[in-house]
Structure formats: structure tokens, C-alpha cells
C-alpha atoms as a PDB file:
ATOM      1  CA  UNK A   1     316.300   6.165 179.724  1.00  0.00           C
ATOM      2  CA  UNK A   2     313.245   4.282 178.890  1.00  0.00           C
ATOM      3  CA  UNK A   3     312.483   2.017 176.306  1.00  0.00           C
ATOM      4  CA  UNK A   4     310.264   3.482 173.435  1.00  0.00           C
ATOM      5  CA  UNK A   5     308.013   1.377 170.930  1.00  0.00           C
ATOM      6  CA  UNK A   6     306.136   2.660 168.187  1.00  0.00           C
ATOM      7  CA  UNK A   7     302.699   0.833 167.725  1.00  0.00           C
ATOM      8  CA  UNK A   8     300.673  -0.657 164.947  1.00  0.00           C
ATOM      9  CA  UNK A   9     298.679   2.687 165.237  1.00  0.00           C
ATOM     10  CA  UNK A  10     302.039   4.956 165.211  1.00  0.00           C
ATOM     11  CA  UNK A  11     301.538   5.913 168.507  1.00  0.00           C
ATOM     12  CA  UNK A  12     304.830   6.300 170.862  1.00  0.00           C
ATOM     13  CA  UNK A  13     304.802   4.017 173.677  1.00  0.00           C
ATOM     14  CA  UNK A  14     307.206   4.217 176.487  1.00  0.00           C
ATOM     15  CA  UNK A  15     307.200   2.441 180.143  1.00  0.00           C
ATOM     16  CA  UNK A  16     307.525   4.190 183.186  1.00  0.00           C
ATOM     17  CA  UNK A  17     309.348   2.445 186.342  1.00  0.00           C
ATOM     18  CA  UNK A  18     307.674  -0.484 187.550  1.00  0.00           C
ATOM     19  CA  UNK A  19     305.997  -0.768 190.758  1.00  0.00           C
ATOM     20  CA  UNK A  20     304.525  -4.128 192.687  1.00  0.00           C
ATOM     21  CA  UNK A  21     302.233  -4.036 195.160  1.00  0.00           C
ATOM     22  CA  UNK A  22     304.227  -6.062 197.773  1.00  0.00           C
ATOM     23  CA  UNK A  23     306.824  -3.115 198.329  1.00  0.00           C
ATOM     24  CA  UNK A  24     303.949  -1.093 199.839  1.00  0.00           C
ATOM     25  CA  UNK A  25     303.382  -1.352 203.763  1.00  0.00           C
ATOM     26  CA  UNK A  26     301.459  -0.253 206.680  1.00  0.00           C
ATOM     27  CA  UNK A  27     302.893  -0.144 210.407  1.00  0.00           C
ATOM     28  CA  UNK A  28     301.298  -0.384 213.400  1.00  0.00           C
ATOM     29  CA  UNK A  29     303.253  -1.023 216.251  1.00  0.00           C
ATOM     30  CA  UNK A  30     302.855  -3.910 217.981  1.00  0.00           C
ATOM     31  CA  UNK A  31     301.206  -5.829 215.403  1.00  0.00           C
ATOM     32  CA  UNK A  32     302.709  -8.304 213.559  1.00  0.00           C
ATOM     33  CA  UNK A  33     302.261  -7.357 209.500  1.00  0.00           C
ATOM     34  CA  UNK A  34     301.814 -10.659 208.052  1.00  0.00           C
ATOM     35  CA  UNK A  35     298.694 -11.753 210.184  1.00  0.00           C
ATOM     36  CA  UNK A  36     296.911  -8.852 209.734  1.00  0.00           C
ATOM     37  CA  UNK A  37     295.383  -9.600 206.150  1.00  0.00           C
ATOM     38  CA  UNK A  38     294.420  -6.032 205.570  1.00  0.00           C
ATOM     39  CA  UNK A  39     292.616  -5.958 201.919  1.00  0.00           C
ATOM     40  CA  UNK A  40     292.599  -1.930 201.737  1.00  0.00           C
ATOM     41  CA  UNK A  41     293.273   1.083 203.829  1.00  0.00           C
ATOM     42  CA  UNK A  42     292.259   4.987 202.890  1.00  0.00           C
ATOM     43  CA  UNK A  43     292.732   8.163 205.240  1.00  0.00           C
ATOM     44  CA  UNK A  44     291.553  11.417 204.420  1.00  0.00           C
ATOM     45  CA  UNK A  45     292.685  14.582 206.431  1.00  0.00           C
ATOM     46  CA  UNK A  46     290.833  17.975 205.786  1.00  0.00           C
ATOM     47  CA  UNK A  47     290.963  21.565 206.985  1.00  0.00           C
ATOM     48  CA  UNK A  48     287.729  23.428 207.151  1.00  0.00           C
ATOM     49  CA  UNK A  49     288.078  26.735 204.848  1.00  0.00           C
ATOM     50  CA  UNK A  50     284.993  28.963 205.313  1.00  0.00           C
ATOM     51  CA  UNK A  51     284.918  31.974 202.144  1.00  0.00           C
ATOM     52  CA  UNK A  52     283.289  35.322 203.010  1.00  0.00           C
ATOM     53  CA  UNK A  53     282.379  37.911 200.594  1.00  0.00           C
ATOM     54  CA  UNK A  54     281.947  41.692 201.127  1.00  0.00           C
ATOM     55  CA  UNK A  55     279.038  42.982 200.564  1.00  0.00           C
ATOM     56  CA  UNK A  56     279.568  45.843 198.097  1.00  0.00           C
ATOM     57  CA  UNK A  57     282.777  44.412 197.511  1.00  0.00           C
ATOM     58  CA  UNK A  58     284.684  42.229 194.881  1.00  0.00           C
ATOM     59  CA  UNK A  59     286.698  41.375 197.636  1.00  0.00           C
ATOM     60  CA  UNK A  60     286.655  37.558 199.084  1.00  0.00           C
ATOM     61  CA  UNK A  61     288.139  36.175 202.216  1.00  0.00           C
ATOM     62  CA  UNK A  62     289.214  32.913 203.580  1.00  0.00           C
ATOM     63  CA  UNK A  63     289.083  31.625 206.641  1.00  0.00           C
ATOM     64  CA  UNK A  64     291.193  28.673 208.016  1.00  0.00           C
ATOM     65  CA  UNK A  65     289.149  26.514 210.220  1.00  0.00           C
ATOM     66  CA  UNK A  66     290.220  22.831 212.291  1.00  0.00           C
ATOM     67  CA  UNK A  67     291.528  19.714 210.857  1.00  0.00           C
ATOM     68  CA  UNK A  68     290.036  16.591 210.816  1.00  0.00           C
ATOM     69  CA  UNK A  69     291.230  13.547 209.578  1.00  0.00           C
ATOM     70  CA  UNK A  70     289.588  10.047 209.280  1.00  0.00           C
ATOM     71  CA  UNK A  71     290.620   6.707 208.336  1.00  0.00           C
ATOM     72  CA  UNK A  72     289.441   3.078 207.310  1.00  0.00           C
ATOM     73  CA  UNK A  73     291.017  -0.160 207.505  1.00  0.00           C
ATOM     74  CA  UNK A  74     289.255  -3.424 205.837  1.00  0.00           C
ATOM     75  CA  UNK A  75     290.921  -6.738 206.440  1.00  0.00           C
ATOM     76  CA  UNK A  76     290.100 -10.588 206.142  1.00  0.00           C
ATOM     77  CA  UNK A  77     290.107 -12.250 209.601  1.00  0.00           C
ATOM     78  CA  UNK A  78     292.473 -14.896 208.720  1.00  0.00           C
ATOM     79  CA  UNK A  79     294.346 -17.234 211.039  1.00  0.00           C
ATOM     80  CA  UNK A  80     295.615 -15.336 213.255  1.00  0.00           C
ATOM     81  CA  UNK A  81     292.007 -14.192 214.072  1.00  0.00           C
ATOM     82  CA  UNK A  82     290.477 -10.753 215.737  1.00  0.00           C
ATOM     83  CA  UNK A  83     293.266  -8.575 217.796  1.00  0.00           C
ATOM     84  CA  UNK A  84     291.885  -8.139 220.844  1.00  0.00           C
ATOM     85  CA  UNK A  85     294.674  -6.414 222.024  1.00  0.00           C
ATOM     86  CA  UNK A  86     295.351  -4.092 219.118  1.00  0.00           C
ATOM     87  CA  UNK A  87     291.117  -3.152 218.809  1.00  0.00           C
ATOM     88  CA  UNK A  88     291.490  -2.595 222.676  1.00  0.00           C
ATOM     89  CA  UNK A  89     294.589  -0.541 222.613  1.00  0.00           C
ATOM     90  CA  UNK A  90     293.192   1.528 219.176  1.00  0.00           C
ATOM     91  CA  UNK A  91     289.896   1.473 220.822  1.00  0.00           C
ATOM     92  CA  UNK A  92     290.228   3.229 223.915  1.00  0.00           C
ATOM     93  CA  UNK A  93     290.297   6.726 223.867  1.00  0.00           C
ATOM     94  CA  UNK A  94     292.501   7.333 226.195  1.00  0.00           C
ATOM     95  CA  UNK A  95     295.498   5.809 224.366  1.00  0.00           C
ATOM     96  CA  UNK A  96     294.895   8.700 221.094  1.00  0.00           C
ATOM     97  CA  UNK A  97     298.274  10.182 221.863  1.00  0.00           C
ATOM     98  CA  UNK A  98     300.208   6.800 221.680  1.00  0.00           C
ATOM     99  CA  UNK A  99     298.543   5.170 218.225  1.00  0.00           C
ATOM    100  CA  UNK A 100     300.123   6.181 215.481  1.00  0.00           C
ATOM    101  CA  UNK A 101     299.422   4.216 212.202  1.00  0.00           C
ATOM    102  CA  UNK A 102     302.362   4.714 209.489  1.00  0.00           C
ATOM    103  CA  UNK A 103     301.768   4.104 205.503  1.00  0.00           C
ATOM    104  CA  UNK A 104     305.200   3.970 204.011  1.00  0.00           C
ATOM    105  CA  UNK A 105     305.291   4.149 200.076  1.00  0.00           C
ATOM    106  CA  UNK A 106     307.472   2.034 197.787  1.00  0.00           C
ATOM    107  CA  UNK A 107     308.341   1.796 194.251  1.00  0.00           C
ATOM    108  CA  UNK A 108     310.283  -0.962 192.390  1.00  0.00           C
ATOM    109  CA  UNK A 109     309.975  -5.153 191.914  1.00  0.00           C
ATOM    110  CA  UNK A 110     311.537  -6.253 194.736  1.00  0.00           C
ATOM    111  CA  UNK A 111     310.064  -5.522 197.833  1.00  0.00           C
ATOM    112  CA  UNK A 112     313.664  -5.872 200.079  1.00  0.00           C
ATOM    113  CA  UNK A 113     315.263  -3.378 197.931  1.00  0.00           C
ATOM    114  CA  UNK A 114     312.508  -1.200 196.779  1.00  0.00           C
ATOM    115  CA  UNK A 115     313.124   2.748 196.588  1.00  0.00           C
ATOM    116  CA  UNK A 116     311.126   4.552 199.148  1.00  0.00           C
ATOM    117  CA  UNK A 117     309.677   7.268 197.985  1.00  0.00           C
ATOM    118  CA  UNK A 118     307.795   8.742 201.017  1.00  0.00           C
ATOM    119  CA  UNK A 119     305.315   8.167 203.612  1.00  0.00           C
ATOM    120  CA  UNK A 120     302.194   9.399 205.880  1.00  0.00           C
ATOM    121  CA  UNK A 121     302.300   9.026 209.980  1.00  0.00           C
ATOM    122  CA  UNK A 122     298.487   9.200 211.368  1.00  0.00           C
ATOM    123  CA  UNK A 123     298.918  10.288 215.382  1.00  0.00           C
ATOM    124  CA  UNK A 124     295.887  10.373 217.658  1.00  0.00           C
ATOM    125  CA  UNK A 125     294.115   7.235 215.992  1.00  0.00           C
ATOM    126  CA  UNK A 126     290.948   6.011 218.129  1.00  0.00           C
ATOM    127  CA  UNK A 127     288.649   3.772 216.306  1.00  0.00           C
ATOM    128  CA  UNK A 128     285.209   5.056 216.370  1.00  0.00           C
ATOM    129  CA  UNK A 129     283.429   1.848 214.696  1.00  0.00           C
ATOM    130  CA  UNK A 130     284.500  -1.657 213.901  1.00  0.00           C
ATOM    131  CA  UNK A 131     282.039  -3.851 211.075  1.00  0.00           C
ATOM    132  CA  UNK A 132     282.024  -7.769 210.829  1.00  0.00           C
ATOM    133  CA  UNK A 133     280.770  -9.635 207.932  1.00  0.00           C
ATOM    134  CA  UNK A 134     280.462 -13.123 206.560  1.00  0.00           C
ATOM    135  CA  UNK A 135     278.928 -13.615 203.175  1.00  0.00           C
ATOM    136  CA  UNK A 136     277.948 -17.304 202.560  1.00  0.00           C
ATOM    137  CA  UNK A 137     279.988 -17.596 199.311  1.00  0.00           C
ATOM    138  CA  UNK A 138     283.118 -17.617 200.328  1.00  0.00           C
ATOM    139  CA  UNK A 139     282.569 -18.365 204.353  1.00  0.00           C
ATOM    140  CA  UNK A 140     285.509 -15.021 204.883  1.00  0.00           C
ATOM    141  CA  UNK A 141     285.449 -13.207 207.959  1.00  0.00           C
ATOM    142  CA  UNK A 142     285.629  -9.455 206.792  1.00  0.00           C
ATOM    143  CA  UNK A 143     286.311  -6.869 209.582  1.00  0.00           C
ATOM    144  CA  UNK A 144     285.596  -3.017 208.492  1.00  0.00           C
ATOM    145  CA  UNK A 145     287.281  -0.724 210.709  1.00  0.00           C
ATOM    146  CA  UNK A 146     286.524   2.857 210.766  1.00  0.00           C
ATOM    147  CA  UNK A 147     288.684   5.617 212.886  1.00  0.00           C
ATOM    148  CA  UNK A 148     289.175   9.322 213.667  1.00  0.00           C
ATOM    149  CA  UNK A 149     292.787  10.868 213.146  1.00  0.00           C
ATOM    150  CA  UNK A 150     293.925  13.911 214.960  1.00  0.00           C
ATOM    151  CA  UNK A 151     296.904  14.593 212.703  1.00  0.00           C
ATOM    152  CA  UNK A 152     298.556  13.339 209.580  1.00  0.00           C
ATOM    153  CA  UNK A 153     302.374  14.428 209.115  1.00  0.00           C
ATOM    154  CA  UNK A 154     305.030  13.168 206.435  1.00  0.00           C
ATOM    155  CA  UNK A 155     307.040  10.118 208.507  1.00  0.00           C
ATOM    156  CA  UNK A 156     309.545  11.084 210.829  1.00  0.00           C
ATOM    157  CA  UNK A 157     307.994  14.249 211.707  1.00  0.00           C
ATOM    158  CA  UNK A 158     305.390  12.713 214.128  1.00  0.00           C
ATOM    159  CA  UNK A 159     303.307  15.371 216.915  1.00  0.00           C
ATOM    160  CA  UNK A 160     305.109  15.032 220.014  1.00  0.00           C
ATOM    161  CA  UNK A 161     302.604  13.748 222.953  1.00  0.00           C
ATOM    162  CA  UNK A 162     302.413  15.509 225.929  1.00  0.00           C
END
């Protein structure tokens, strides 16, 4: 049961579990997590959903199109510098049906014992364009890398490749 305060302006406070950031995690395979540096990662996955009307009609259709999905990946260049091997391997387009990027989510303080509480497998990643930028501030190597996903599926329940 959580706590409950009352505040100076009678309003009912209560906290929810917390969460720390270090619990969260990304996998790729074959790269080693703690060199990577990445600063922040988004994927979006779509279905295209065209409505038709009838004319004469208060009738209205929909029609289920193809899925697309898309994903971006922004990371400091730190010490263990620029992959070759993984941009090579996520570059190359005929390697889609072996890269599969995993987000696994995490809740709690501690990051060893923290309470999964689901997760997203990308299969079919190629990387359609990869950004470098220095700003003379801080003198950090940023690396913006921008990729097309051919399906997104709750862990475990990967596409098979063929």
C-alpha cells in the first residue's frame, strides 16, 4: 500500500513505485552495452489504414494496408569509438533477417533485481542513414543513426527467418 500525505494545500499525495533509469536496457547482439554510450533511442511501427466512404451511404470502411516501422539510435562516440563492425553488419542489407535490436523494460531501484515488466524485439533492422557531429563546446563526437524495421513483436516472440 502506498504512503499517503496530505499537503499544505489539502491535496492527497501518494507515490507510485519508483523507477531508475539504469534498470532500462537495449540489446544488440554482439555489442558490448557499456561502450556503446547511446544517449536516446525511439522506434515507431505503423500500419497504413486507408477509410472509404459510400457514396449515398452512412456506411464507412477500413482498409488494412502494410507495416512499416522505423527507428533511431543517438549515441556519444566515447572510448570505445565508431563500430565498424556493428554499422557494417546493421548496414548491409543483406543481413535484415539476422539484426534484431531488443528494448527490454524495467521498473524498480536496483538495476540487478529490477521487475521486468515487458519488452519490444525490432527484426529486419538495416540502417538507412548514419549522422556525425562535433559541436565546439563540448569537443563530443555525436553519431545519429537512423534505420528501417520490418517488424516489431513483444520479446520472445521474434519472426522466424527463412
Amino acid at each position: 500500500m502506498a504512503t499517503t500525505w496530505t499537503d499544505i494545500f489539502n491535496r492527497k499525495i501518494a507515490l507510485g513505485q519508483p523507477l531508475a533509469a539504469d534498470a532500462m536496457s537495449v540489446q544488440i547482439p554482439g555489442l558490448v552495452e557499456e561502450d556503446f554510450l547511446a544517449q536516446a533511442v525511439s522506434m515507431s511501427y505503423e500500419q497504413n489504414i486507408t477509410r472509404l466512404y459510400e457514396v449515398g451511404s452512412p456506411k464507412t470502411f477500413f482498409v488494412g494496408g502494410r507495416t512499416r516501422g522505423q527507428m533511431t539510435i543517438n549515441r556519444v562516440i566515447g572510448p570505445g569509438g565508431v563500430s565498424q563492425e556493428f554499422v557494417k553488419k546493421y548496414g548491409d542489407i543483406c543481413n535484415m533477417q539476422t539484426n534484431p535490436i531488443a528494448f527490454t523494460f524495467k521498473g524498480g531501484c536496483n538495476a540487478d533485481s529490477a521487475a521486468s515488466f515487458g519488452g519490444v524485439q525490432a527484426t529486419g533492422v538495416i540502417f538507412n542513414s548514419i549522422n556525425y557531429q562535433v559541436q565546439a563546446q563540448d569537443t563530443m563526437v555525436m553519431e545519429a543513426i537512423s534505420a528501417l524495421v520490418a517488424a516489431v513483436n513483444p520479446t520472445g516472440t521474434a519472426i522466424p527467418t527463412v
